[in-house]
N, C-alpha and C. Protein backbone atom coordinates (compact mmCIF):
# COMPACT_ATOMS: atom_id res chain seq x y z
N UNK A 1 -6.12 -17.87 5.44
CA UNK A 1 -7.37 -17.22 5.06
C UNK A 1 -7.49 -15.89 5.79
N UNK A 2 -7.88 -15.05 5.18
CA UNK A 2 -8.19 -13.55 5.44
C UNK A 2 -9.29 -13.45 6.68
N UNK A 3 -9.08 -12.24 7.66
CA UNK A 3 -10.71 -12.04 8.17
C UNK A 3 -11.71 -12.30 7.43
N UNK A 4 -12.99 -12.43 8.32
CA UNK A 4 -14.44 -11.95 7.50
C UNK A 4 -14.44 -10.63 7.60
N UNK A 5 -15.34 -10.07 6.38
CA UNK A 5 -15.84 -8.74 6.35
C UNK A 5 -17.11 -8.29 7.73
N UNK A 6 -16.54 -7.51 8.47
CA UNK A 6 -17.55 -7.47 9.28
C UNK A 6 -17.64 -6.04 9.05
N UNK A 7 -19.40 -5.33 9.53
CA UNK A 7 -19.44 -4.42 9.24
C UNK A 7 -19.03 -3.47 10.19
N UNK A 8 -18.76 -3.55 11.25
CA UNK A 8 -17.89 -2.73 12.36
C UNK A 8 -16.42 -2.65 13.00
N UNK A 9 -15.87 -2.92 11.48
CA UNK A 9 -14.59 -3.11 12.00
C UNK A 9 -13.65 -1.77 13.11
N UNK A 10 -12.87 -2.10 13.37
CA UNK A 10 -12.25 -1.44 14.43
C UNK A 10 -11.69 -0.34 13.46
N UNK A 11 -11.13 -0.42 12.72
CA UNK A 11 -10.47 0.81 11.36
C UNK A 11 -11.85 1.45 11.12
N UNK A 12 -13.15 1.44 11.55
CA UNK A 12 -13.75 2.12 11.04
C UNK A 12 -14.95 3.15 12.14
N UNK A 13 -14.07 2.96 13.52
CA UNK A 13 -14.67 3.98 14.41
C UNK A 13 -14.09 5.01 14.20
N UNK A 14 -12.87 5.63 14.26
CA UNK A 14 -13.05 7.16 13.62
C UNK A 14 -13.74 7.50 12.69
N UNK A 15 -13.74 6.68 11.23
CA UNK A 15 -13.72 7.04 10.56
C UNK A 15 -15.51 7.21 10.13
N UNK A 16 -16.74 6.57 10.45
CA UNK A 16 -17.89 6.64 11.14
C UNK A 16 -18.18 7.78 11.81
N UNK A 17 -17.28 8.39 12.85
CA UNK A 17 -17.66 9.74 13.49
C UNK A 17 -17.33 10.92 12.14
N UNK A 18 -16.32 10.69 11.94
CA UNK A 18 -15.99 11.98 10.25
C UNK A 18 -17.29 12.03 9.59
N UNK A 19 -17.89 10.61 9.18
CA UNK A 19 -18.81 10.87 8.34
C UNK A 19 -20.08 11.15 8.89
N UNK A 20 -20.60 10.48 10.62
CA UNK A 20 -21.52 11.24 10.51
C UNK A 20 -21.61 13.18 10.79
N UNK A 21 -20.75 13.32 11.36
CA UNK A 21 -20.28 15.10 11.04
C UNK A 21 -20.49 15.32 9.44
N UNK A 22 -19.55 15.02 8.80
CA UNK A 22 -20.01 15.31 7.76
C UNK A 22 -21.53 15.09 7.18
N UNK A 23 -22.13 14.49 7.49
CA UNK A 23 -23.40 14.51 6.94
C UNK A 23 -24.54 15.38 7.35
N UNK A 24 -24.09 15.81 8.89
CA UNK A 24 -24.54 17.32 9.24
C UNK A 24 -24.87 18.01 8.45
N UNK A 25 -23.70 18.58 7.41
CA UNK A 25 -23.40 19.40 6.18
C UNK A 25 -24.65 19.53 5.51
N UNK A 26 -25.38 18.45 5.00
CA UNK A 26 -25.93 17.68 3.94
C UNK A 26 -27.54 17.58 4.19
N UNK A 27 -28.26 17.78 3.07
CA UNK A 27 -29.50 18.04 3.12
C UNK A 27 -30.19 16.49 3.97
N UNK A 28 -30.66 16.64 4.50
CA UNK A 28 -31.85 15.58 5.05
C UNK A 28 -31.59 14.07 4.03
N UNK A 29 -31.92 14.76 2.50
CA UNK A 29 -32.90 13.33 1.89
C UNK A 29 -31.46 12.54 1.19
N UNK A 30 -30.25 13.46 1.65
CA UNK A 30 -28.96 12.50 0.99
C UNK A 30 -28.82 11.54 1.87
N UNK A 31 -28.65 10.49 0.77
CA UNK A 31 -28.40 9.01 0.97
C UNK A 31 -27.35 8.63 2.33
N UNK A 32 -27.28 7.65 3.08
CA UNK A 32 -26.46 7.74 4.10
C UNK A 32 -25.06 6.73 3.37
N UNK A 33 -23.70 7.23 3.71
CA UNK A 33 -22.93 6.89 3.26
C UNK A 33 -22.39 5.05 3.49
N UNK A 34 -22.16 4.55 2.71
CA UNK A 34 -22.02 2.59 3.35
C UNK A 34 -19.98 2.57 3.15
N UNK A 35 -20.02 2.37 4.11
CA UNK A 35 -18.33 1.56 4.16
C UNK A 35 -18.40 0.42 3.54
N UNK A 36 -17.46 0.31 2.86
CA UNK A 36 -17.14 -1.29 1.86
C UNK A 36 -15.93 -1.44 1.96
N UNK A 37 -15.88 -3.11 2.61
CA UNK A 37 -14.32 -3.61 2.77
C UNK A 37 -13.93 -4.06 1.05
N UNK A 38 -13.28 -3.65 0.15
CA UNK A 38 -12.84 -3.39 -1.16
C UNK A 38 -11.82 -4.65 -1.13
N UNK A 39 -10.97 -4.76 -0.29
CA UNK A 39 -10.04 -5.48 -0.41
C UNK A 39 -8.99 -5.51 0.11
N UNK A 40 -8.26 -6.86 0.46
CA UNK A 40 -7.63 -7.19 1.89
C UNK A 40 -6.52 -7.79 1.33
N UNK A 41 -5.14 -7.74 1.47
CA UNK A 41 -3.91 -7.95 0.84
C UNK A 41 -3.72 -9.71 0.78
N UNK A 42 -4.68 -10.30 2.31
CA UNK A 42 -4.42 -11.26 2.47
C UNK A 42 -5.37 -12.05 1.68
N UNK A 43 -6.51 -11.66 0.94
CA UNK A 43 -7.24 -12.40 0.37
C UNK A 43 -6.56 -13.29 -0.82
N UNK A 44 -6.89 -14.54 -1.33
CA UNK A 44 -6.37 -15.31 -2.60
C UNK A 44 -7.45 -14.39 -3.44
N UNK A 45 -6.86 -15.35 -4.98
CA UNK A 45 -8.00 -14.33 -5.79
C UNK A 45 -9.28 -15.23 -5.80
N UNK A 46 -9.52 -16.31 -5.32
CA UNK A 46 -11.14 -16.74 -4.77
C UNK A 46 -11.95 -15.92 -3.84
N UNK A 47 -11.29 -15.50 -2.28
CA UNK A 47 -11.65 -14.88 -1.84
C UNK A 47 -11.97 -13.25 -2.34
N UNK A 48 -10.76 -12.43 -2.95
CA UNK A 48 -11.19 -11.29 -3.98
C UNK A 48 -12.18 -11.28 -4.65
N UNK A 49 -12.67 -12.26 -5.35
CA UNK A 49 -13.70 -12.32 -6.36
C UNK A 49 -15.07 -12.82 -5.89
N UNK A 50 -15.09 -13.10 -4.29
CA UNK A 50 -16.25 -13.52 -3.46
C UNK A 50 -16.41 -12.23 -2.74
N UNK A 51 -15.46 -11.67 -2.05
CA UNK A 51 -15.98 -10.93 -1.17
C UNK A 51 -15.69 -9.00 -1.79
N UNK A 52 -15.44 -9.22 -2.44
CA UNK A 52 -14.85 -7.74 -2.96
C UNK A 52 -16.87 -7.26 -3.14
N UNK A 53 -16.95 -6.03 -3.10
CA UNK A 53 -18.07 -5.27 -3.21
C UNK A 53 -18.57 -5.45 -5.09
N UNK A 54 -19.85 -5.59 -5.25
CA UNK A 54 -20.36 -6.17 -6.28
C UNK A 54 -19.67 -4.60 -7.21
N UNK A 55 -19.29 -4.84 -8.49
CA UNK A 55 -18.90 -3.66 -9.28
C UNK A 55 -17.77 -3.36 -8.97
N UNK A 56 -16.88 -3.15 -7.79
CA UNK A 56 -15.58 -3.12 -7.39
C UNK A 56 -14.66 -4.05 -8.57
N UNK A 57 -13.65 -2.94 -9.17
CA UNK A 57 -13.55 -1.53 -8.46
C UNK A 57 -13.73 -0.68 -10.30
N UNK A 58 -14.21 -1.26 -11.37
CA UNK A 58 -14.39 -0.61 -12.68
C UNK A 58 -16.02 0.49 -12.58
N UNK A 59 -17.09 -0.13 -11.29
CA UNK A 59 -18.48 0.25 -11.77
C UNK A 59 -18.44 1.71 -10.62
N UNK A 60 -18.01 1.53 -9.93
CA UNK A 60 -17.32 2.34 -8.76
C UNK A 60 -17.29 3.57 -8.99
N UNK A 61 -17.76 4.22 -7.96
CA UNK A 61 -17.10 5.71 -7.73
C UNK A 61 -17.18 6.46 -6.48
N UNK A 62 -15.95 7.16 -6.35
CA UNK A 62 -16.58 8.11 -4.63
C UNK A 62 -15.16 7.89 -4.25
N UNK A 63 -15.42 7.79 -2.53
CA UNK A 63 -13.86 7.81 -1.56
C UNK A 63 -13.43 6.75 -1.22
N UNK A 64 -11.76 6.35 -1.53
CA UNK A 64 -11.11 4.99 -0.78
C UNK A 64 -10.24 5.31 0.28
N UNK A 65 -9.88 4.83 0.99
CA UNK A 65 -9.04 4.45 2.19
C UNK A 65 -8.36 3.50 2.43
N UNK A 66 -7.14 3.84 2.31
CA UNK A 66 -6.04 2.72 2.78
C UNK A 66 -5.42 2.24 3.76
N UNK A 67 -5.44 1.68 4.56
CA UNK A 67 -4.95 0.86 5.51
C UNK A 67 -3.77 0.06 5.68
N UNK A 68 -2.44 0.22 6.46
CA UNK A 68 -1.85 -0.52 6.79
C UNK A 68 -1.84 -1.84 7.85
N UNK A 69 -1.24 -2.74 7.77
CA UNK A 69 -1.75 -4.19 8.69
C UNK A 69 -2.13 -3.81 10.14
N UNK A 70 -1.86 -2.36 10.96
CA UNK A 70 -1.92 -2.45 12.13
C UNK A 70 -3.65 -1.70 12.04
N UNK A 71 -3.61 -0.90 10.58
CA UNK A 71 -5.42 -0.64 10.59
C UNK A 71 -5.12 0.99 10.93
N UNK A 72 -4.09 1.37 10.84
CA UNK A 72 -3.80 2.54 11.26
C UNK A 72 -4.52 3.67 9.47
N UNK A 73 -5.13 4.72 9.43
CA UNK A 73 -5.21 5.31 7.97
C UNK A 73 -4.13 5.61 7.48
N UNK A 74 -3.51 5.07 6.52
CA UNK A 74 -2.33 5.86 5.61
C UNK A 74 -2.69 7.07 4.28
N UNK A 75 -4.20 6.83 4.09
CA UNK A 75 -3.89 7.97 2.44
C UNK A 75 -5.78 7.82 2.70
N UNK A 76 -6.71 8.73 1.87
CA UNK A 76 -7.97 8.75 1.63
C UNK A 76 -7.61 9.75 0.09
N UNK A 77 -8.12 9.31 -0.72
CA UNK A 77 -8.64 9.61 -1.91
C UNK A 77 -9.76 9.59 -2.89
N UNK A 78 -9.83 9.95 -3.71
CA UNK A 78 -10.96 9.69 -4.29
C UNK A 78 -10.92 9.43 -6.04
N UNK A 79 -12.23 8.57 -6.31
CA UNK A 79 -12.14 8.21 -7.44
C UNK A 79 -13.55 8.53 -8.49
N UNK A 80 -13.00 10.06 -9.20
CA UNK A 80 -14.97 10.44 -9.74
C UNK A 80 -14.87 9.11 -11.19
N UNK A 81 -14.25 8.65 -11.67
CA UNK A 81 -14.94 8.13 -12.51
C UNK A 81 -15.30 6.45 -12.11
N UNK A 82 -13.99 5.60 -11.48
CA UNK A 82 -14.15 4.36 -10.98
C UNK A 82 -12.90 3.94 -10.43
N UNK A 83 -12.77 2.93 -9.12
CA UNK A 83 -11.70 3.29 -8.27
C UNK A 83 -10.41 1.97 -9.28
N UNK A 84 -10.58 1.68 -10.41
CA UNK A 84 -9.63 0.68 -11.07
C UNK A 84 -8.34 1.43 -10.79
N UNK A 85 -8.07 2.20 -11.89
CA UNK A 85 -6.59 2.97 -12.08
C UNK A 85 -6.28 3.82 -10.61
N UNK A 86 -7.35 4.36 -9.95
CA UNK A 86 -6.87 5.10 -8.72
C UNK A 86 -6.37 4.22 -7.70
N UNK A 87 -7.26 3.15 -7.13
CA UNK A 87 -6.72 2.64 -6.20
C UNK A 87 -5.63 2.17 -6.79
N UNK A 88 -4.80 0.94 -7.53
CA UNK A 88 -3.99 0.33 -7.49
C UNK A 88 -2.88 1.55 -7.45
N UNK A 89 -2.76 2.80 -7.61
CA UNK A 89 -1.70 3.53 -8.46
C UNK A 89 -0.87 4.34 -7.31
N UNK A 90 -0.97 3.66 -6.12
CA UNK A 90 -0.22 4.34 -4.53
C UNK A 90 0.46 3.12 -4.48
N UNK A 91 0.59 2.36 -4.83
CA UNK A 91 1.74 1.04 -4.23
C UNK A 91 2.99 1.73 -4.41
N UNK A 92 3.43 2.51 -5.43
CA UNK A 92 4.88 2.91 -5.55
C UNK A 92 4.95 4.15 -4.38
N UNK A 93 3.97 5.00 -3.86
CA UNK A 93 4.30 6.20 -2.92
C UNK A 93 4.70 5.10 -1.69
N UNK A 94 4.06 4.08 -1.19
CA UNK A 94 4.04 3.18 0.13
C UNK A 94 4.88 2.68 -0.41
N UNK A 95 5.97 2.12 -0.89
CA UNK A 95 7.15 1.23 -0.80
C UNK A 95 8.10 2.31 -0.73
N UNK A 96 8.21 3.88 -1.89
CA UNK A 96 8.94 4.66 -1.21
C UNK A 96 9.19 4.89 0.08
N UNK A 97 8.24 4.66 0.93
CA UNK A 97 8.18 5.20 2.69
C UNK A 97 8.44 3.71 2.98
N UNK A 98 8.66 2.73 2.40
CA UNK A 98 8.75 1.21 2.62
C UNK A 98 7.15 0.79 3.49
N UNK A 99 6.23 1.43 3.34
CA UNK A 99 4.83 0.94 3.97
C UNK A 99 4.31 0.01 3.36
N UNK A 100 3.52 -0.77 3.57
CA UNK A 100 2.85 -1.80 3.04
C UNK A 100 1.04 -1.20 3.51
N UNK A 101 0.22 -1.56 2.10
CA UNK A 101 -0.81 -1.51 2.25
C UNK A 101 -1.72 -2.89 2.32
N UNK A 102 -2.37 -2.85 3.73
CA UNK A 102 -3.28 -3.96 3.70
C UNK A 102 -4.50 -3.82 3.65
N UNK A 103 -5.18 -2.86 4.26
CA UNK A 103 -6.90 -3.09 3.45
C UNK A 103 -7.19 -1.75 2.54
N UNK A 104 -8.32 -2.05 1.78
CA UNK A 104 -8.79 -0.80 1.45
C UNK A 104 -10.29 -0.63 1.47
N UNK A 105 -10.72 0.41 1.71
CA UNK A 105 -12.14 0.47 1.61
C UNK A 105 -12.52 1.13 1.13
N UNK A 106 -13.94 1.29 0.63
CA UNK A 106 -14.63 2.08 -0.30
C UNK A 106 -15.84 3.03 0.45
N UNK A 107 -16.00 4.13 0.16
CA UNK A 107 -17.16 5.14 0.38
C UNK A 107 -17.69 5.00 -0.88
N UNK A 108 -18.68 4.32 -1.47
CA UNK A 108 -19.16 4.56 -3.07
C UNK A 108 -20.38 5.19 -3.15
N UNK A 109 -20.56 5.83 -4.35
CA UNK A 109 -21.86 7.28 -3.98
C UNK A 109 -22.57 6.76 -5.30
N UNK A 110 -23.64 7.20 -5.31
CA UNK A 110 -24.09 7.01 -6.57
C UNK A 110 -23.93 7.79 -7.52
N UNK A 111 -24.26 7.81 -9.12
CA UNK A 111 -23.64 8.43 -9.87
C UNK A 111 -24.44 10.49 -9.45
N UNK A 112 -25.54 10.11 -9.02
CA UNK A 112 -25.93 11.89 -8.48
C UNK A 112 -25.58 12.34 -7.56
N UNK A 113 -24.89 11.42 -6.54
CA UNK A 113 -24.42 12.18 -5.68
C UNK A 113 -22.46 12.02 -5.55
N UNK A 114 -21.82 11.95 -6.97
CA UNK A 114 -20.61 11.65 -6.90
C UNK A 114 -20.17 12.69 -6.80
N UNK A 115 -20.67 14.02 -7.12
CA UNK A 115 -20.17 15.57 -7.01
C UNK A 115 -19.76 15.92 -5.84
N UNK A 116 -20.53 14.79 -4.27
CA UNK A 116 -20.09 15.03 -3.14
C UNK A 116 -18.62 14.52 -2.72
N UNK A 117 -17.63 13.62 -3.70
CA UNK A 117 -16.42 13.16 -3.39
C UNK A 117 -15.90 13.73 -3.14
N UNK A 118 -15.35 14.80 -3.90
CA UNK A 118 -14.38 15.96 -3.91
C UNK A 118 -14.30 16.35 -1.96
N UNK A 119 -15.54 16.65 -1.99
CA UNK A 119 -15.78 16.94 -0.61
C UNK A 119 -15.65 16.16 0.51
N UNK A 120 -16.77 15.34 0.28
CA UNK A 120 -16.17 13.81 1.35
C UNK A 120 -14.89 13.81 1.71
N UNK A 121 -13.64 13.58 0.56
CA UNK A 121 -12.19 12.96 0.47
C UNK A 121 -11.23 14.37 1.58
N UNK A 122 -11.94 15.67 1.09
CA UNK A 122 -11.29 17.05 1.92
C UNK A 122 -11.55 16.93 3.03
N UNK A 123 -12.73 16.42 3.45
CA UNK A 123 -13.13 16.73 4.66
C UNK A 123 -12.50 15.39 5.77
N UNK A 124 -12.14 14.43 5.20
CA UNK A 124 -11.92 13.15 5.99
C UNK A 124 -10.14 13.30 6.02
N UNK A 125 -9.50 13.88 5.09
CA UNK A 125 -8.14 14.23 4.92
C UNK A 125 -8.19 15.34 6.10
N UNK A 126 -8.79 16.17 6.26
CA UNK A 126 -8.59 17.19 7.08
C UNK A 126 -8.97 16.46 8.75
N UNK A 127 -9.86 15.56 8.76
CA UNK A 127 -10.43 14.69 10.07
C UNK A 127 -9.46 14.30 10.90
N UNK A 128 -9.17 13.20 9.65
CA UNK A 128 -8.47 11.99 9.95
C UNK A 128 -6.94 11.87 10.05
N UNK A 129 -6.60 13.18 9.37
CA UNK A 129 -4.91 13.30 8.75
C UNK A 129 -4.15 11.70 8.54
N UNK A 130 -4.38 11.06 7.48
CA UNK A 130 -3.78 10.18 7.15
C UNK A 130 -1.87 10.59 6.96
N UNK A 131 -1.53 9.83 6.98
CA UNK A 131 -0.07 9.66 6.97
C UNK A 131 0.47 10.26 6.04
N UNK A 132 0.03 9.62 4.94
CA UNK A 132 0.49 9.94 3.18
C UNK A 132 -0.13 10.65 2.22
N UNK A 133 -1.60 11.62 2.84
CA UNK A 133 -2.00 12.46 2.08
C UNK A 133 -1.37 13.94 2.51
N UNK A 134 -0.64 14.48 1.36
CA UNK A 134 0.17 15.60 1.44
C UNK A 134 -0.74 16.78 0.53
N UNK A 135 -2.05 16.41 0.18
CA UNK A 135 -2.83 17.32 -0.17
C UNK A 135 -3.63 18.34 0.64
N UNK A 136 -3.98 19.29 0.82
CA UNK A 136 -4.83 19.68 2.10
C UNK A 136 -4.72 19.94 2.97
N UNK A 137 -3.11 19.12 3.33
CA UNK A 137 -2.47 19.38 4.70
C UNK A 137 -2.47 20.98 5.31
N UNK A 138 -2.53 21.18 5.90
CA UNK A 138 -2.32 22.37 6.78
C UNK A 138 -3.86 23.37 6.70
N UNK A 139 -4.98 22.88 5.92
CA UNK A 139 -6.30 23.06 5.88
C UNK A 139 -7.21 22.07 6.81
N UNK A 140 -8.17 23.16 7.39
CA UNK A 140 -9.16 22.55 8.29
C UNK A 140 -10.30 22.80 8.11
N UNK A 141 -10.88 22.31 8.35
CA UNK A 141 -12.71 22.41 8.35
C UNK A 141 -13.05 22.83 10.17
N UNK A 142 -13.71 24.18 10.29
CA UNK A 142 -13.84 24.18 11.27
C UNK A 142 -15.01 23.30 11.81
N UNK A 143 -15.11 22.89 13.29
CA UNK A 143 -15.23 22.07 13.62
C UNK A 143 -16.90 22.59 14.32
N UNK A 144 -17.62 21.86 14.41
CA UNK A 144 -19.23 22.05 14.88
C UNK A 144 -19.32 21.98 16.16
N UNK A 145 -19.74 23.57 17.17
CA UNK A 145 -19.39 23.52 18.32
C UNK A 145 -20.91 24.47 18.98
N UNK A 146 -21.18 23.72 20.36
CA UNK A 146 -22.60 24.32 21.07
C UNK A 146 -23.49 24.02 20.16
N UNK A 147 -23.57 22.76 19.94
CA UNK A 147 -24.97 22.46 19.51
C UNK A 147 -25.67 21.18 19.62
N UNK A 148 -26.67 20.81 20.18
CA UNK A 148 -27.04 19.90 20.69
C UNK A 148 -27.15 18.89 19.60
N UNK A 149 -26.83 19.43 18.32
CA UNK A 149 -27.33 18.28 17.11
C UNK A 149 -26.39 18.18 16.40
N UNK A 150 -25.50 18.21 17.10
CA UNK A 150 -23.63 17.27 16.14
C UNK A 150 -23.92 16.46 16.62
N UNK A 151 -24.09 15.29 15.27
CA UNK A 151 -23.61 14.01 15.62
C UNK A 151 -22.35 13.19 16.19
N UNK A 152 -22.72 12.19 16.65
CA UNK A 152 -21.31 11.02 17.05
C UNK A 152 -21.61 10.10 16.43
N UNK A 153 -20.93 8.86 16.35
CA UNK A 153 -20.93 7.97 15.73
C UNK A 153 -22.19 7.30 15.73
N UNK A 154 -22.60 6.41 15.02
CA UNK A 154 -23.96 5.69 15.27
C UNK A 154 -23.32 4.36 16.10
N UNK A 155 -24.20 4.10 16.82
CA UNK A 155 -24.31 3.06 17.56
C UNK A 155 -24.19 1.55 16.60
């Protein structure tokens, strides 16, 4: 049997500080972003179909993240219409590098604020430098400095 979904997993303290920086960016009344454990290699398909995020992954839209078993980021992408065809469609880049993917998670936005993916996915590629995203690479977001109101992670 698979972990439980907990909401503070350890794969998701960097990735918590990216976003609250990024939300700096972002007007006041935008929605605050929710991490969703999407799906875990080790789950059966009982567990998939219990614990996977309600609508996952056809009703879906916004940023995923992939994870290898040690929890390390391998790839962040994004999906504007719904994460079906996107997520599954990296298994052949990770067996080229012989990697194995074990979790994935979801950033899902609502349909008015899905215009922010594009962005989200640049800005966490540029953060986080995953392994296997070869998009963006060598682009940065400069970084928020002397000011008493950059965020850190939430508690």
């Amino acid at each position: 049997m698979a972990e439980p979904v907990s909401p503070d997993m350890p794969r998701w303290l960097q990735l918590r500080t990216a976003l609250a920086e990024f939300r700096y960016y972002l007007a006041p009344h935008t929605p605050p972003f929710i991490l969703l454990a999407a799906n875990d290699f080790l789950w059966d398909n009982d567990e998939y179909k219990r614990l996977r995020p309600a609508g996952f992954p056809s009703r879906l839209r916004g940023v995923y993240l992939m994870y290898d078993g040690a929890g390390e980021l391998m790839y962040v992408g994004v999906a504007l219409v719904n994460f079906d065809k996107r997520v599954w469609s990296h298994d052949d880049l990770f067996a080229s590098h012989r990697a194995e993917r074990r979790w994935t998670d979801v950033i899902a936005l609502e349909p008015e604020y899905a215009f922010l993916s594009l962005s989200l996915e640049f800005f966490l590629i540029s953060r986080l430098r995953p392994k296997y995203n070869t998009s963006y690479s060598g682009y940065e977001v400069p970084r928020l400095t002397g000011s008493a109101d950059v965020p850190s992670a939430p508690d």
